[in-house]
PDB file of N, CA and C in Angstrom:
ATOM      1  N   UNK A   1     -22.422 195.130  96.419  1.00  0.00           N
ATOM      2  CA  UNK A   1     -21.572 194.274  97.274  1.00  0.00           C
ATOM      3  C   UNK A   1     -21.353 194.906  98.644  1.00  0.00           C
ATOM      4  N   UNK A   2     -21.322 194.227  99.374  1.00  0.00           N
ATOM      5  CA  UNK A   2     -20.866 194.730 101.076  1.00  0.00           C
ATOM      6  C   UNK A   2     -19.522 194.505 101.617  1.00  0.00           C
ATOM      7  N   UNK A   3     -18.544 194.459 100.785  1.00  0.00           N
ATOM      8  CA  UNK A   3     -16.858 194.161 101.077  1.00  0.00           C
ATOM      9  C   UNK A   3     -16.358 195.409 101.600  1.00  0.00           C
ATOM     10  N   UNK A   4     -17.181 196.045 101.437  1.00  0.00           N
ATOM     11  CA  UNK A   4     -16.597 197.921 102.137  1.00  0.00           C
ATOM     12  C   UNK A   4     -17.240 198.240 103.367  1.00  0.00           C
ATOM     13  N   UNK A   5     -18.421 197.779 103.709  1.00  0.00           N
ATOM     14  CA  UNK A   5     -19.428 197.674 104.705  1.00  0.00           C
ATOM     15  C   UNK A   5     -18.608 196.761 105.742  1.00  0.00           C
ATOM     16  N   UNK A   6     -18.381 195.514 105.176  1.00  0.00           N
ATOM     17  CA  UNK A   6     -17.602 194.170 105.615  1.00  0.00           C
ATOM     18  C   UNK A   6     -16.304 194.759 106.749  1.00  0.00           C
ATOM     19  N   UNK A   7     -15.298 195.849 105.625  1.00  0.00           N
ATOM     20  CA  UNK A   7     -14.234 195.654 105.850  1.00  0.00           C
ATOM     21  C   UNK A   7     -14.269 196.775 107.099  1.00  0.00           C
ATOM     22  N   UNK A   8     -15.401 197.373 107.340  1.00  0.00           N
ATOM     23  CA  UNK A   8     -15.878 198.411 108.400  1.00  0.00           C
ATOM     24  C   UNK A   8     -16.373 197.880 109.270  1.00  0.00           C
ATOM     25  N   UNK A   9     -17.328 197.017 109.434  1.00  0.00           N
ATOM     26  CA  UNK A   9     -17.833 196.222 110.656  1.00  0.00           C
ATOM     27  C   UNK A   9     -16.380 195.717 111.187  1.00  0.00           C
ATOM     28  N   UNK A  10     -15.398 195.121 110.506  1.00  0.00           N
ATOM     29  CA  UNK A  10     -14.508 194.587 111.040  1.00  0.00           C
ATOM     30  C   UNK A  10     -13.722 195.280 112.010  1.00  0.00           C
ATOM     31  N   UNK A  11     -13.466 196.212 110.701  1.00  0.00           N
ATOM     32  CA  UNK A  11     -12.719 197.204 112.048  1.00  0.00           C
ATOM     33  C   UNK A  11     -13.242 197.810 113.316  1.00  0.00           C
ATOM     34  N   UNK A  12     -14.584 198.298 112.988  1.00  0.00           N
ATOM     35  CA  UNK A  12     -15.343 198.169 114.638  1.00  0.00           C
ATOM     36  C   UNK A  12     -14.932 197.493 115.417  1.00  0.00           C
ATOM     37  N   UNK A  13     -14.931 196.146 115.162  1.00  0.00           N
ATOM     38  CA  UNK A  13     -15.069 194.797 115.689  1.00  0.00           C
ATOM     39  C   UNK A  13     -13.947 195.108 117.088  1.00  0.00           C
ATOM     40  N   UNK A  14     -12.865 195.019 115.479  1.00  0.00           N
ATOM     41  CA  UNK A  14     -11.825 194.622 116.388  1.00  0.00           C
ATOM     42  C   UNK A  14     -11.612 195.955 117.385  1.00  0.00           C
ATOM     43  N   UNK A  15     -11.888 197.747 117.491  1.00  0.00           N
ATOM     44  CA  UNK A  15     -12.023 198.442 118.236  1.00  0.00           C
ATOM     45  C   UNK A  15     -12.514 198.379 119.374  1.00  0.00           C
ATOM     46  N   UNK A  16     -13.973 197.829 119.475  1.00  0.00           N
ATOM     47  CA  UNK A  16     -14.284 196.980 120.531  1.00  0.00           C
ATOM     48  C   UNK A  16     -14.251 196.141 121.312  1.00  0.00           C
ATOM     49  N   UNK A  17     -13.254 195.376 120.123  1.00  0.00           N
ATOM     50  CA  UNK A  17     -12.680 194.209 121.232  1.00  0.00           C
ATOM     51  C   UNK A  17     -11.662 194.368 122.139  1.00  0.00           C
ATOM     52  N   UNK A  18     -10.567 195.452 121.382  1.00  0.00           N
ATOM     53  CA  UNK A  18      -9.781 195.947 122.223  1.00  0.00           C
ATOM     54  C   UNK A  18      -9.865 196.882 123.676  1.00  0.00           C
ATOM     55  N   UNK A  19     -10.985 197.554 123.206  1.00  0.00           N
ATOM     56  CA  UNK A  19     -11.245 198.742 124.065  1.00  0.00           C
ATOM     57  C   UNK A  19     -11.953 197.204 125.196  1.00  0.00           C
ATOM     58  N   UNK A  20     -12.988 196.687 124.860  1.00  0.00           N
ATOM     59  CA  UNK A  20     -12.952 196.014 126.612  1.00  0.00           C
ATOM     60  C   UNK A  20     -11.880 195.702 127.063  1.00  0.00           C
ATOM     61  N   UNK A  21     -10.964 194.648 126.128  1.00  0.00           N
ATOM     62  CA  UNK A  21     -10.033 194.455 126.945  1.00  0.00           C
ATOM     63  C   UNK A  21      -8.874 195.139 127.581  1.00  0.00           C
ATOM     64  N   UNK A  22      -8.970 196.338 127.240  1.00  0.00           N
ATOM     65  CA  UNK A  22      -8.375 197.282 128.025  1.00  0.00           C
ATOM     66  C   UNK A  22      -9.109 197.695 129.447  1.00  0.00           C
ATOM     67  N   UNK A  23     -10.408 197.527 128.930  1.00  0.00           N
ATOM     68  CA  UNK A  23     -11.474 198.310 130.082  1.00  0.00           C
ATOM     69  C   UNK A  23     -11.243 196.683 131.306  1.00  0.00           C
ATOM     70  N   UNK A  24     -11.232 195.637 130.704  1.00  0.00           N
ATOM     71  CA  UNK A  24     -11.125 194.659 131.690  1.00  0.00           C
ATOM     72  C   UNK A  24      -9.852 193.787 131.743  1.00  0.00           C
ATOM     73  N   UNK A  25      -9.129 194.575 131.240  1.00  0.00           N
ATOM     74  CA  UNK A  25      -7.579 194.223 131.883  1.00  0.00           C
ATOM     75  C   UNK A  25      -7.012 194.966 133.088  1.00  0.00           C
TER      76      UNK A  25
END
């Protein structure tokens, strides 16, 4: 199963999403 893989991409995710919007806030 990939629910542990899953729950890691996510959190990337959302790291990245934050970090631009810091970088372009």
């Amino acid at each position: 199963r990939l629910d542990g893989k899953a729950e890691i991409d996510l959190d990337t995710a959302r790291r990245l999403f934050t970090l631009i919007c810091v970088l372009w806030g």
